[in-house]
C-alpha atoms as a PDB file:
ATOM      1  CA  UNK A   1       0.000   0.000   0.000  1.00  0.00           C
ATOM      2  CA  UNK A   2       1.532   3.352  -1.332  1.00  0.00           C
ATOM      3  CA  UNK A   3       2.395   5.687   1.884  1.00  0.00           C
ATOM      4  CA  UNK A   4       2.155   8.645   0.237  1.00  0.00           C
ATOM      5  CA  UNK A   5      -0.571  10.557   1.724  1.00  0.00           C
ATOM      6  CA  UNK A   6      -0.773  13.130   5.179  1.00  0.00           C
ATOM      7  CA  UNK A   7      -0.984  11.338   8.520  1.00  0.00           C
ATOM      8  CA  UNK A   8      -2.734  13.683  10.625  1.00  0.00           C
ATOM      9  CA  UNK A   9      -3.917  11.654  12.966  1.00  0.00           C
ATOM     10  CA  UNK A  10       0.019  11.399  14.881  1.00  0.00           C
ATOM     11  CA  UNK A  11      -1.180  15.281  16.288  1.00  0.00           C
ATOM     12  CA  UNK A  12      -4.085  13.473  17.893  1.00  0.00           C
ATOM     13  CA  UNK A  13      -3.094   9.842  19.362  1.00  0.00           C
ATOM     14  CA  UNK A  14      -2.962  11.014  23.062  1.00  0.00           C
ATOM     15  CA  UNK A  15      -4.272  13.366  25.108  1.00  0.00           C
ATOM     16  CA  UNK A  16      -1.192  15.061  25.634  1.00  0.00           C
ATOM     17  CA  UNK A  17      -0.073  15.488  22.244  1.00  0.00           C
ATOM     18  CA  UNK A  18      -3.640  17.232  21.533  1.00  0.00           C
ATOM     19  CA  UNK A  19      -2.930  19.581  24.739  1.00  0.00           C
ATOM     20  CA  UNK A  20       0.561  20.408  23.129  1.00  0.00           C
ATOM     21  CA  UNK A  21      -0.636  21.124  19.719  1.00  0.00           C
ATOM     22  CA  UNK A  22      -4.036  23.101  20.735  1.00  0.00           C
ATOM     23  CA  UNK A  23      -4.441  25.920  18.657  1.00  0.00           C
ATOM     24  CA  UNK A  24      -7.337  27.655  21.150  1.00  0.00           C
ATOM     25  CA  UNK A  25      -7.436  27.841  24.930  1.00  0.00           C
ATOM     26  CA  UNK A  26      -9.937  28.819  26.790  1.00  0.00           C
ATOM     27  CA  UNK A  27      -9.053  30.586  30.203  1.00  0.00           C
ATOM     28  CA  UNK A  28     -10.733  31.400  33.794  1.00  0.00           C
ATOM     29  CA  UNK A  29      -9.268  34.912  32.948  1.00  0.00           C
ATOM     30  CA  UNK A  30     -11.504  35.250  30.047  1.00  0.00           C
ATOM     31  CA  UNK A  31     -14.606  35.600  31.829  1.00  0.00           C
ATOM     32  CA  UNK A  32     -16.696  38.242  32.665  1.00  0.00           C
ATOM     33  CA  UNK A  33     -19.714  37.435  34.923  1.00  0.00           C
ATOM     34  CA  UNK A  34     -23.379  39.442  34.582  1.00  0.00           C
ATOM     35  CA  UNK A  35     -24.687  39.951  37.849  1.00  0.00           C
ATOM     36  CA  UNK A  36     -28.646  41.506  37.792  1.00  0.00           C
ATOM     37  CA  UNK A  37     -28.845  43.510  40.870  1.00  0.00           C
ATOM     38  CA  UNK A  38     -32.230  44.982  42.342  1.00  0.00           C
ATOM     39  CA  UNK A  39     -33.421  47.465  44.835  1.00  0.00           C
ATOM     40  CA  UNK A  40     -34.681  45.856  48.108  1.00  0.00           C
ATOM     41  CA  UNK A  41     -34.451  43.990  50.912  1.00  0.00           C
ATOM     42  CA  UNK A  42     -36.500  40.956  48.966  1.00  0.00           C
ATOM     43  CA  UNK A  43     -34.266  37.754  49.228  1.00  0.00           C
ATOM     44  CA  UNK A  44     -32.571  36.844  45.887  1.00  0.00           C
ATOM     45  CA  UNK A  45     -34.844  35.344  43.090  1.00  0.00           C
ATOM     46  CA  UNK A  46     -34.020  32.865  40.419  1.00  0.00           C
ATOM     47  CA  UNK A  47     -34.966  34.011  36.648  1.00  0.00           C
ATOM     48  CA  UNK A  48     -37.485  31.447  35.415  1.00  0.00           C
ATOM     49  CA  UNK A  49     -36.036  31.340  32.085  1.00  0.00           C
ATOM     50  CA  UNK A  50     -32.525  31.033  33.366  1.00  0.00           C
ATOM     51  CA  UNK A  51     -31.706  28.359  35.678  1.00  0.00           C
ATOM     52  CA  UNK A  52     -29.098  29.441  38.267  1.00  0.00           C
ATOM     53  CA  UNK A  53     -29.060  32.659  37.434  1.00  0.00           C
ATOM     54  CA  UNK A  54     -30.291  35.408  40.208  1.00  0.00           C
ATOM     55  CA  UNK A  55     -31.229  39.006  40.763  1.00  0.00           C
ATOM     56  CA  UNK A  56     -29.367  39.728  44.128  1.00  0.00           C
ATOM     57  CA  UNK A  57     -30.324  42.305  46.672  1.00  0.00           C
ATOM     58  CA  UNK A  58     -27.461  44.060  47.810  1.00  0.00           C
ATOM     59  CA  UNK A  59     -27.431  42.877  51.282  1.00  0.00           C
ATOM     60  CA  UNK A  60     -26.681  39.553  49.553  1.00  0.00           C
ATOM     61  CA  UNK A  61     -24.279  40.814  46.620  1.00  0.00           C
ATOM     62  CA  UNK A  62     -21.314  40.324  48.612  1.00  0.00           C
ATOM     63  CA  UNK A  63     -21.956  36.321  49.412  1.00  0.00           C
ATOM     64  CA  UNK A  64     -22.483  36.222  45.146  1.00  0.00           C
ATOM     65  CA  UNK A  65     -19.111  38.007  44.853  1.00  0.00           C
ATOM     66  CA  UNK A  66     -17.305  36.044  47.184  1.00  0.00           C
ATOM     67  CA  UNK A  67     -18.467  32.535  45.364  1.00  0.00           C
ATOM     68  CA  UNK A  68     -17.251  34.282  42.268  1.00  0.00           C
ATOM     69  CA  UNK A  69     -14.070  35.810  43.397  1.00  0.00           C
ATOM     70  CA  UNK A  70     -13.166  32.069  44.781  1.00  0.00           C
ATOM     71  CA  UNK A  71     -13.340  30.632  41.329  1.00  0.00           C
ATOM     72  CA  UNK A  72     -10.729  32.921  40.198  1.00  0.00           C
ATOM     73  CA  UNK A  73     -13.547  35.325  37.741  1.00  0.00           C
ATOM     74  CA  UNK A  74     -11.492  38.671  37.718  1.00  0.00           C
ATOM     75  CA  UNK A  75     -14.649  40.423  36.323  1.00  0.00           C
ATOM     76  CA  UNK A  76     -18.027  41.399  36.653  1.00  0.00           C
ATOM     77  CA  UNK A  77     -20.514  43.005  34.577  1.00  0.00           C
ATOM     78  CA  UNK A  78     -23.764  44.627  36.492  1.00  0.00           C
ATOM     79  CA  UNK A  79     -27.133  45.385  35.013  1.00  0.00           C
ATOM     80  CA  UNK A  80     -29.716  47.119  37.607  1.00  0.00           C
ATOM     81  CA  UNK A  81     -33.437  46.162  38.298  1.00  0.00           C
ATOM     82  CA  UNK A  82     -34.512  49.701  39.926  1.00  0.00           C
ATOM     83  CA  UNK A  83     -37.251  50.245  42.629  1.00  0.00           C
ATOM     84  CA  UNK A  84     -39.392  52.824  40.433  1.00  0.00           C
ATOM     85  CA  UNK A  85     -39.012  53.464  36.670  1.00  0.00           C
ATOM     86  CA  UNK A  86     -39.790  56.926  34.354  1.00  0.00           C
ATOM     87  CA  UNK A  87     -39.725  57.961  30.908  1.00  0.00           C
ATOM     88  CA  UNK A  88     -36.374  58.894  30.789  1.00  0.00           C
ATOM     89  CA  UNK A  89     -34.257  56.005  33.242  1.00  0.00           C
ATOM     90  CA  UNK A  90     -33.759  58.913  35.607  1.00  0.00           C
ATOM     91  CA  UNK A  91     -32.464  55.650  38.110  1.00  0.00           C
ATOM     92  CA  UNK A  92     -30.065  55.031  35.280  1.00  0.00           C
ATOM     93  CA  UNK A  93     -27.903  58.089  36.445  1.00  0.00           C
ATOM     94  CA  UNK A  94     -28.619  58.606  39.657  1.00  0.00           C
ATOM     95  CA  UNK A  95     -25.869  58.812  42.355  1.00  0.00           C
ATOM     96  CA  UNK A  96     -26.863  56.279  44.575  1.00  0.00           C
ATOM     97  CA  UNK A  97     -28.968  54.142  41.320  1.00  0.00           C
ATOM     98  CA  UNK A  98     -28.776  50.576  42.066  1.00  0.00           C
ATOM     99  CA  UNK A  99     -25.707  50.418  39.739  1.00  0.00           C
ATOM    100  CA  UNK A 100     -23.619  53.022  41.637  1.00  0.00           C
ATOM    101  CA  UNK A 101     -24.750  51.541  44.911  1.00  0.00           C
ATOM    102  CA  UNK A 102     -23.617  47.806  43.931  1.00  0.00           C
ATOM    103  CA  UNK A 103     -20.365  48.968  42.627  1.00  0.00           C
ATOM    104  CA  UNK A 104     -19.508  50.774  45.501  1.00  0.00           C
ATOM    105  CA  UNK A 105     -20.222  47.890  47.357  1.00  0.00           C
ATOM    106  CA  UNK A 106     -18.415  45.421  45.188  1.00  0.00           C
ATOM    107  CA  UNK A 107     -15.266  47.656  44.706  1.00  0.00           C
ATOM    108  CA  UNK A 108     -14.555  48.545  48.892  1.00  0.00           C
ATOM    109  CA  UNK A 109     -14.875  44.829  49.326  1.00  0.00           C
ATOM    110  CA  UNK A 110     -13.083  43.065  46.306  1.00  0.00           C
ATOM    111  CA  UNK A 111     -10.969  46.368  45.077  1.00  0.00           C
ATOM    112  CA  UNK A 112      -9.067  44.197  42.874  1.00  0.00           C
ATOM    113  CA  UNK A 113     -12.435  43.184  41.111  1.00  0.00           C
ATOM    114  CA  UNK A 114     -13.129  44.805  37.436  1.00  0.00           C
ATOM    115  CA  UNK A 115     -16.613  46.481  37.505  1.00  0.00           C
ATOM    116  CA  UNK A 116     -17.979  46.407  34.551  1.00  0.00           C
ATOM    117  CA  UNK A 117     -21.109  48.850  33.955  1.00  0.00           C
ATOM    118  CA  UNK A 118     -23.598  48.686  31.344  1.00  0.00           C
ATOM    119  CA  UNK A 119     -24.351  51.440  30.385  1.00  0.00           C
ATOM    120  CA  UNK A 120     -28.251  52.173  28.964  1.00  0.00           C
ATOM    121  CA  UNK A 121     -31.821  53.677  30.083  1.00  0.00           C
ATOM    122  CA  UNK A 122     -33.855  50.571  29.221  1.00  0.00           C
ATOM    123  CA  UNK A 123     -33.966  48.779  32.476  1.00  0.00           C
ATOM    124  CA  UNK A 124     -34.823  52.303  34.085  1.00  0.00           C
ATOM    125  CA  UNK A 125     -37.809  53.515  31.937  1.00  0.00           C
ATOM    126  CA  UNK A 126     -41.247  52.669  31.840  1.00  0.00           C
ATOM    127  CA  UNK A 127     -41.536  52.155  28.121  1.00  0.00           C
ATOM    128  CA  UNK A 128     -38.626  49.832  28.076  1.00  0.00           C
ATOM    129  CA  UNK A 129     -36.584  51.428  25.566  1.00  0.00           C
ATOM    130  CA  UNK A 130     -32.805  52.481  25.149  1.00  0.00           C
ATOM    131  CA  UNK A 131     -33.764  56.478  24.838  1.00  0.00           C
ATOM    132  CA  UNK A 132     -36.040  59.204  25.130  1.00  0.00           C
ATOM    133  CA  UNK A 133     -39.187  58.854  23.336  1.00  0.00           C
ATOM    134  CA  UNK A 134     -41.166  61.512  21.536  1.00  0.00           C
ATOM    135  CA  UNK A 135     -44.187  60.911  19.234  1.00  0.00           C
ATOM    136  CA  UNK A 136     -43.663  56.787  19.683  1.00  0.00           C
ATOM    137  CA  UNK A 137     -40.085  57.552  18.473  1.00  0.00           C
ATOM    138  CA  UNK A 138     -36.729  56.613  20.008  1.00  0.00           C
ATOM    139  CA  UNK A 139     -34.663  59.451  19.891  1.00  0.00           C
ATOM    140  CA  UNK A 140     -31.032  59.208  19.151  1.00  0.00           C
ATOM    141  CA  UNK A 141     -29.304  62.935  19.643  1.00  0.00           C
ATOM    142  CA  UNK A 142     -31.581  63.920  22.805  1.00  0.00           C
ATOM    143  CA  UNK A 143     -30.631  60.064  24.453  1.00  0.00           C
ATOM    144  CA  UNK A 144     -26.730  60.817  24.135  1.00  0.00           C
ATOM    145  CA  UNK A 145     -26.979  63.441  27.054  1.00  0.00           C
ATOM    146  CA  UNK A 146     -28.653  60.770  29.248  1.00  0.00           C
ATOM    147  CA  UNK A 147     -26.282  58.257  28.249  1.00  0.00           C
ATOM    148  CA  UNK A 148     -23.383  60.398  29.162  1.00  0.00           C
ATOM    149  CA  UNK A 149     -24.878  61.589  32.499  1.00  0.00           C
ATOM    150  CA  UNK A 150     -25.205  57.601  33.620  1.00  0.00           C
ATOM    151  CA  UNK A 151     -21.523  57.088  32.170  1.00  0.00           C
ATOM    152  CA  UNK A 152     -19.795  59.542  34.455  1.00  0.00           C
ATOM    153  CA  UNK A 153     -22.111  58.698  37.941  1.00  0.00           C
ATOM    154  CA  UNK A 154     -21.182  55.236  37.087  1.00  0.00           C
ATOM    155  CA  UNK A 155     -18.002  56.037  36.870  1.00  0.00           C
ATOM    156  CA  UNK A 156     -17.866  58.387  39.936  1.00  0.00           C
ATOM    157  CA  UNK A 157     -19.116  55.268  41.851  1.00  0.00           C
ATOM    158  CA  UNK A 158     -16.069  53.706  40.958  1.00  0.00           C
ATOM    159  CA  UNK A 159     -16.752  51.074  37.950  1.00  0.00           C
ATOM    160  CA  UNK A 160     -13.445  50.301  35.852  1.00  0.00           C
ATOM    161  CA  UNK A 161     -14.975  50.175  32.472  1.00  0.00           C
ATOM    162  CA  UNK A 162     -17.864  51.637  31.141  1.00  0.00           C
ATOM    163  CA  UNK A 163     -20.183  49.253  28.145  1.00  0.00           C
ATOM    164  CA  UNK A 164     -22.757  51.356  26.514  1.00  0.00           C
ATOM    165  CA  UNK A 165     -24.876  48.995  24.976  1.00  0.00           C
ATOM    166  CA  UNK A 166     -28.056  51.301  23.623  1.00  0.00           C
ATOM    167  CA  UNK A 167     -26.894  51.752  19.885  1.00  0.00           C
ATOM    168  CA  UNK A 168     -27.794  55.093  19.698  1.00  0.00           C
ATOM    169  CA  UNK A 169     -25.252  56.750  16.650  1.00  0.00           C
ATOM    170  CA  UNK A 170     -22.631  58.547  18.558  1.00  0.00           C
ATOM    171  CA  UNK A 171     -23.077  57.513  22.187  1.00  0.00           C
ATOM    172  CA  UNK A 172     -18.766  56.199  22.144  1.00  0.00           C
ATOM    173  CA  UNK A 173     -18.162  59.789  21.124  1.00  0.00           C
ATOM    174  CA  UNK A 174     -20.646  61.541  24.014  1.00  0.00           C
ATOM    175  CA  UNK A 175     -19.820  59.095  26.841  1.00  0.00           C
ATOM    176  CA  UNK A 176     -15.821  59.595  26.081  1.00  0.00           C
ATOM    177  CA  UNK A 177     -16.092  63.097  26.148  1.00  0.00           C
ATOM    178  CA  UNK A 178     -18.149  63.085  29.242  1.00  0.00           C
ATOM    179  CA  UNK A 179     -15.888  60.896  31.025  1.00  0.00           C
ATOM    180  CA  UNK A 180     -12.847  63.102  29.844  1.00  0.00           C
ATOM    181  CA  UNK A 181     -14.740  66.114  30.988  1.00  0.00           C
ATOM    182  CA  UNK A 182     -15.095  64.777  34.532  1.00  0.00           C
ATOM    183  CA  UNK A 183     -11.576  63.914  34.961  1.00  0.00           C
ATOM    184  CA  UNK A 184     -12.107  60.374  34.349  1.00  0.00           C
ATOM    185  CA  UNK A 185      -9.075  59.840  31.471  1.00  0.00           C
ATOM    186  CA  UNK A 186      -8.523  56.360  32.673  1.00  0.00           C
ATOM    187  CA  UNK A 187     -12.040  54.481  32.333  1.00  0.00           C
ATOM    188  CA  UNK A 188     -12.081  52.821  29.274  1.00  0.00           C
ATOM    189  CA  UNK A 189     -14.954  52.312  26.800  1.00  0.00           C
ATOM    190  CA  UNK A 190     -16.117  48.369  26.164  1.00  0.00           C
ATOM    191  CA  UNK A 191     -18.774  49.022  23.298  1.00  0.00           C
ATOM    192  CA  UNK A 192     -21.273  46.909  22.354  1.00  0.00           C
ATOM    193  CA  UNK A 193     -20.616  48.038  18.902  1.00  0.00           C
ATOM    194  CA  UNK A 194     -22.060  45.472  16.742  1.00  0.00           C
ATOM    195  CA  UNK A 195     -25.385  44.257  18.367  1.00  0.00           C
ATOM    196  CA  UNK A 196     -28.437  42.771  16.676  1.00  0.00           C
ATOM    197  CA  UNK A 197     -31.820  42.952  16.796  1.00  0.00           C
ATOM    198  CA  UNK A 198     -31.631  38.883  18.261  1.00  0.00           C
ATOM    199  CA  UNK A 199     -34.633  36.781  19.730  1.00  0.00           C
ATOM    200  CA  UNK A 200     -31.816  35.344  21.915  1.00  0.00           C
ATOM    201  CA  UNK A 201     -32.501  38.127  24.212  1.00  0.00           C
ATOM    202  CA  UNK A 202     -35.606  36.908  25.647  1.00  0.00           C
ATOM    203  CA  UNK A 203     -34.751  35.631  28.828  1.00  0.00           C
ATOM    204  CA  UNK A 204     -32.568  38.619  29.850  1.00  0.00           C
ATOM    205  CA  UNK A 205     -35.626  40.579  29.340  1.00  0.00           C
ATOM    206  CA  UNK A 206     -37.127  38.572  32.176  1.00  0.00           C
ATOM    207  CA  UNK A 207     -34.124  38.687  33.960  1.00  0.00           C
ATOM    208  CA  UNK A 208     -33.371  43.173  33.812  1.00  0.00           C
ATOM    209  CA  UNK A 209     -37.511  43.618  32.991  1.00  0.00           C
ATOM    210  CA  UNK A 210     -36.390  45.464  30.132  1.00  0.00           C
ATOM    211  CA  UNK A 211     -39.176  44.313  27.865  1.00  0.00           C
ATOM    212  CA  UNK A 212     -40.260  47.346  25.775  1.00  0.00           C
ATOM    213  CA  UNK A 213     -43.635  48.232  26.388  1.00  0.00           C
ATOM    214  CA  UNK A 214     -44.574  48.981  22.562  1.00  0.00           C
ATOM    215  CA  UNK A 215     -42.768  48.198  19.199  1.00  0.00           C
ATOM    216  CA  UNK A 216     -39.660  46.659  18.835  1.00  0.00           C
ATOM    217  CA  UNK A 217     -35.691  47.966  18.673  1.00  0.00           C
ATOM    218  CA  UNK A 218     -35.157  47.171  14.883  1.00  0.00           C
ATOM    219  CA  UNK A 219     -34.545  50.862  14.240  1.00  0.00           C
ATOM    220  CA  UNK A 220     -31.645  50.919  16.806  1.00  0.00           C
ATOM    221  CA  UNK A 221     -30.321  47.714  17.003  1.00  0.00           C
ATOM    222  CA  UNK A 222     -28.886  45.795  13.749  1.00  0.00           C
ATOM    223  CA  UNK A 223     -30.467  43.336  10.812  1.00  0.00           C
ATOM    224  CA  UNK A 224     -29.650  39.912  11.693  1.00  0.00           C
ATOM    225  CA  UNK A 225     -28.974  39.678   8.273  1.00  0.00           C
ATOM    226  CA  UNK A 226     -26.448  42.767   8.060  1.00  0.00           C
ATOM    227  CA  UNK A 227     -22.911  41.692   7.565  1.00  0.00           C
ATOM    228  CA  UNK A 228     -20.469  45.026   6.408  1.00  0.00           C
ATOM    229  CA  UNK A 229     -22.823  46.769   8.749  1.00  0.00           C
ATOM    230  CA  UNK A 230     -21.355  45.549  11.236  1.00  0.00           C
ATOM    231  CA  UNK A 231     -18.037  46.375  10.327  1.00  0.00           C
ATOM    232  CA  UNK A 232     -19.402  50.163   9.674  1.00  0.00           C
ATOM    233  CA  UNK A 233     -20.481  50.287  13.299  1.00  0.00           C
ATOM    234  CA  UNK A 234     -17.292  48.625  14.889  1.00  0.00           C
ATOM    235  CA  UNK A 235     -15.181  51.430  12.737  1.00  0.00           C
ATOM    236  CA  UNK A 236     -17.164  54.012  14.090  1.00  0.00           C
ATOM    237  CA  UNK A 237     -16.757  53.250  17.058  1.00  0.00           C
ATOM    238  CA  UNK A 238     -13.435  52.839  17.435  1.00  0.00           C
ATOM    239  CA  UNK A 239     -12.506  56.239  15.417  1.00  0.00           C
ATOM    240  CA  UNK A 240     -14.733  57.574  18.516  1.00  0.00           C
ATOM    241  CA  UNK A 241     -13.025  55.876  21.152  1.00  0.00           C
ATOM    242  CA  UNK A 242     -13.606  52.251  21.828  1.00  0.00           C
ATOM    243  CA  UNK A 243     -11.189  50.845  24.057  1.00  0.00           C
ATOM    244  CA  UNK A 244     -12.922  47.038  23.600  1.00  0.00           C
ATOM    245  CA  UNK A 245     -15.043  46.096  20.596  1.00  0.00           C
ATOM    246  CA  UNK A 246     -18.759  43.980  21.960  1.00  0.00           C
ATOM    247  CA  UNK A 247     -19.929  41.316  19.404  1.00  0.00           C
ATOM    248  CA  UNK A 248     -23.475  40.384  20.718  1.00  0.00           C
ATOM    249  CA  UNK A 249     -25.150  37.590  20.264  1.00  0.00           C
ATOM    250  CA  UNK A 250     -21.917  35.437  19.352  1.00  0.00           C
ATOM    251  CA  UNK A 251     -23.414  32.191  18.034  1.00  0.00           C
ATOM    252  CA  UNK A 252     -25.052  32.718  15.212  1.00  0.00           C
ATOM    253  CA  UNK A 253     -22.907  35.719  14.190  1.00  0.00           C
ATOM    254  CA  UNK A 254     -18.983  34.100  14.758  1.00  0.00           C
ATOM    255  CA  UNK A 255     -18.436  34.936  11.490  1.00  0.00           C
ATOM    256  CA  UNK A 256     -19.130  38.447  11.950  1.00  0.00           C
ATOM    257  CA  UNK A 257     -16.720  38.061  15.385  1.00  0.00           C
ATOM    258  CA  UNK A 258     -13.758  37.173  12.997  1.00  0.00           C
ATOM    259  CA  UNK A 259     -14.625  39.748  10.395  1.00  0.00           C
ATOM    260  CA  UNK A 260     -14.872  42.148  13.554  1.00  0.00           C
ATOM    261  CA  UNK A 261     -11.391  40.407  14.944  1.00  0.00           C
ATOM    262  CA  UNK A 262      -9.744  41.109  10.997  1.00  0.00           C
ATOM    263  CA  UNK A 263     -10.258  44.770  10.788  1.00  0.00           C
ATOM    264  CA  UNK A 264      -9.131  46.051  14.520  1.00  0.00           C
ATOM    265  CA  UNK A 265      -6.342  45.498  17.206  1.00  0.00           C
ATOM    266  CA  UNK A 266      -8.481  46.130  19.981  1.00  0.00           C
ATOM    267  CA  UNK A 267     -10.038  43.555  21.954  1.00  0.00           C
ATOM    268  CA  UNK A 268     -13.206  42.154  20.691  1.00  0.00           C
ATOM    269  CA  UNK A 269     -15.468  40.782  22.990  1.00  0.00           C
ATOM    270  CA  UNK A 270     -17.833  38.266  22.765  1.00  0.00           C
ATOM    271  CA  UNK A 271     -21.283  38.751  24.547  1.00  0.00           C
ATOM    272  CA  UNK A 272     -22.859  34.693  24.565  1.00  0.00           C
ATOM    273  CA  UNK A 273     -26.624  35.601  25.361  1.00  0.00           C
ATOM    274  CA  UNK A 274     -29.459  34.720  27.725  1.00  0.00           C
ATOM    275  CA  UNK A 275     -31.020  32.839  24.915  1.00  0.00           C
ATOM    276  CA  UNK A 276     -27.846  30.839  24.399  1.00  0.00           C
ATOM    277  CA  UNK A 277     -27.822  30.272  27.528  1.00  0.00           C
ATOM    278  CA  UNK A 278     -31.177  28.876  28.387  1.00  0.00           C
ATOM    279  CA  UNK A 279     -31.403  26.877  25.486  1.00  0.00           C
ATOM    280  CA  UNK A 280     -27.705  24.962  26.771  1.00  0.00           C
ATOM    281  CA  UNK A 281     -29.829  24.391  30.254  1.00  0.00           C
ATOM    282  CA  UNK A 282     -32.967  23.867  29.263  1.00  0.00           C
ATOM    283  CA  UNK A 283     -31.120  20.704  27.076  1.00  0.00           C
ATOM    284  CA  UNK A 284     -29.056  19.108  29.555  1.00  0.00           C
ATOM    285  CA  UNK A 285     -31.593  19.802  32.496  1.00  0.00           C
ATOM    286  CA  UNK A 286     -33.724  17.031  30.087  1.00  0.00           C
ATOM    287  CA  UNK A 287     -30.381  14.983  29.754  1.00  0.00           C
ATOM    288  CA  UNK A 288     -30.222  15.657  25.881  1.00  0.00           C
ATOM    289  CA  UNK A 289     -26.705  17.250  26.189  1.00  0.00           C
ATOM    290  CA  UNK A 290     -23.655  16.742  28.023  1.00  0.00           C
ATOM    291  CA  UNK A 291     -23.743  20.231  29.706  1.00  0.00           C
ATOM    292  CA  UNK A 292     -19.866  20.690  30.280  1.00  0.00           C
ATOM    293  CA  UNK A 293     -18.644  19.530  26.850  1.00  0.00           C
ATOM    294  CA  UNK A 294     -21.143  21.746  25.246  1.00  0.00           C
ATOM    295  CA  UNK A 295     -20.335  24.883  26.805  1.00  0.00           C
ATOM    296  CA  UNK A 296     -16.594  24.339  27.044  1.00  0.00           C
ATOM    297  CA  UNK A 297     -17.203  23.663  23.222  1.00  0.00           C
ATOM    298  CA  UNK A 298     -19.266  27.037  22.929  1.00  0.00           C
ATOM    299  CA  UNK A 299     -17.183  29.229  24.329  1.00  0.00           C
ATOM    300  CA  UNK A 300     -13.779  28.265  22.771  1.00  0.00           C
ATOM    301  CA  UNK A 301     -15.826  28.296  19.637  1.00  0.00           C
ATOM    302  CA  UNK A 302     -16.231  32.031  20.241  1.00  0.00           C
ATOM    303  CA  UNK A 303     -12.247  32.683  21.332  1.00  0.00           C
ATOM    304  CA  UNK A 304     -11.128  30.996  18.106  1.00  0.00           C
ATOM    305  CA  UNK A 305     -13.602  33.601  16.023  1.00  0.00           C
ATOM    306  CA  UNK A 306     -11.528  35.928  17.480  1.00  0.00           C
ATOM    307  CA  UNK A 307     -12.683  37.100  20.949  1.00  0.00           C
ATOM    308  CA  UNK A 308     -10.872  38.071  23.591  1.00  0.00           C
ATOM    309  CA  UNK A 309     -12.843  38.062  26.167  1.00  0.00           C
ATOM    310  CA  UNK A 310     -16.182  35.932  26.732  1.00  0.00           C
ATOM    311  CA  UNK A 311     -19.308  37.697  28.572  1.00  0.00           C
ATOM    312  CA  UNK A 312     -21.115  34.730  29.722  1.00  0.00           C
ATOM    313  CA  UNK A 313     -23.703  33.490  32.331  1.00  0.00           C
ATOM    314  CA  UNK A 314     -21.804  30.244  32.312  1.00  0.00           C
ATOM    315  CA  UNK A 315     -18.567  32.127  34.175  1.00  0.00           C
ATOM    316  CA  UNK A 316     -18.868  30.440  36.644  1.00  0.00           C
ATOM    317  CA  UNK A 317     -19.579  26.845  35.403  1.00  0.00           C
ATOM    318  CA  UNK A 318     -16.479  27.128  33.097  1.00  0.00           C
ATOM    319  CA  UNK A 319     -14.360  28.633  35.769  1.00  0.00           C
ATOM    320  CA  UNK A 320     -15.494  25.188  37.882  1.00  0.00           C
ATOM    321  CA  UNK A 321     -14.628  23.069  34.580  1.00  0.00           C
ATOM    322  CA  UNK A 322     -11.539  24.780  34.010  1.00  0.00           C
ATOM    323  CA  UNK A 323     -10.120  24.586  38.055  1.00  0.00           C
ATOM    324  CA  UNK A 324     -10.803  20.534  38.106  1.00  0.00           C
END
């Protein structure tokens, strides 16, 4: 028998020759944690549509942070469930919002923790959108004051990097201008420059009670079936001062996280949804999956598209995989 074709299979006969030749590796310093954290004294309560994931009261943040800070998670990222809501997420900037109040917290116990804040109105108005509305429509120049307002109170309260995630043009350019205003040079930008209009944010609308209370956010938020879009947003936003570049939702768009990944040096980050999410427990809570190989699969899936970072309610599970 003629020997002359390619024996790949010598890079895979043990274990240890596949660890030594692994092209992707997927690490506990990868992970940033979302943490939904609510006004009131109410105990902690599970989201229905997300098994093992909580909104905390902040009498009981600090137990959540120490369980996370013990798996070796170096960051968090916090989204706020406030006591009363308005038309324009006046909670959203507030000193002592629910945001400012939990980073405080989180930063005078675990100083060494990044604080990651998202930065939008929708959680904090009544109509459940990411701006001020006038006539039934979003609008995008009088939302970028608002936006930078939240921006510098969250960063007065001490978070370490600030995400806008509304998708309103301009908001990179209003919130770094802001935050160089009020002295704050340092804080760095983590856009979520390329997001879609996805139904794999259902469950985090349970989760934040962000639902929007009419229409949709299609004339905000990108075509699922927009590619060079994307890359027109993530150029944008970097010519207005991106520090990190947010691809969200990362599995059915990897190939716009390496097209993302091609055209920039920053870091590009890789936002794997509620919806992703769920579906992963909702499978292996039936025994239809093996849970661990699936998400360890997932998320390296997402680093070898090209992200450098991984936002992902499963921080914790992989941090558990990964430390065995």
């Amino acid at each position: 028998m003629s020997n002359q074709f390619d024996r790949h299979r010598r890079l895979r006969k043990t274990k240890t020759m596949r660890d030594l030749v692994r092209e992707t590796v997927l690490h506990t310093d990868d992970l940033i944690y979302p943490i939904f954290v609510k006004d009131g004294t109410e105990p902690k309560t599970e989201v229905v549509s997300m098994p093992g994931v909580f909104q905390f009261p902040l009498h009981e943040l600090e137990a959540e942070m120490n369980a996370v800070t013990s798996l070796g998670i170096k960051a968090v990222i916090l989204f706020g469930i406030p006591a009363e809501k308005d038309a324009v997420g006046t909670e959203a900037y507030h000193d002592h919002g629910i945001i400012q109040e939990a980073t405080r917290l989180i930063k005078s116990k675990f100083p060494e923790i990044i604080v990651v804040a998202d930065t939008c109105l929708c959680e904090f108005t009544d109509h459940g959108h990411c701006g001020v509305i006038e006539n039934g429509q979003i609008l995008n120049d009088e939302s970028l004051e608002l936006l930078k307002q939240t921006a510098v109170s969250q960063a007065a309260a001490g978070a370490d990097i600030i995400a806008p995630s509304n998708m309103m043009d301009g908001f990179v350019q209003v919130i770094r201008e802001g935050l160089d205003e009020a002295g704050f040079y340092d804080i760095p930008i983590m856009s979520y420059a390329v997001k879609y209009a996805s139904a794999f944010y259902g469950p985090f609308r349970d989760a934040a009670g962000s639902a929007p209370q009419f229409g949709d956010r299609k004339s905000y938020q990108m075509d699922p079936a927009n590619r060079e879009e994307a890359l027109r947003e993530a150029q944008s936003d970097e010519q207005e001062g991106a520090d990190f570049l947010i691809v969200k939702p990362s599995l059915s768009y990897l190939d716009i996280m390496r097209d993302v990944k091609n055209h920039t040096n920053l870091p590009v980050v890789a936002y794997n949804v509620s919806g992703e999410y769920a579906m992963v427990k909702a499978a292996a809570q039936n025994g239809w999956i093996d849970e661990e190989r699936i998400v360890l699969e997932m998320l390296t899936s997402m680093k070898r598209a090209g992200a450098t970072l991984i936002i992902t309610y499963f921080a914790k599970d992989v941090a558990t995989y990964l430390n065995k």
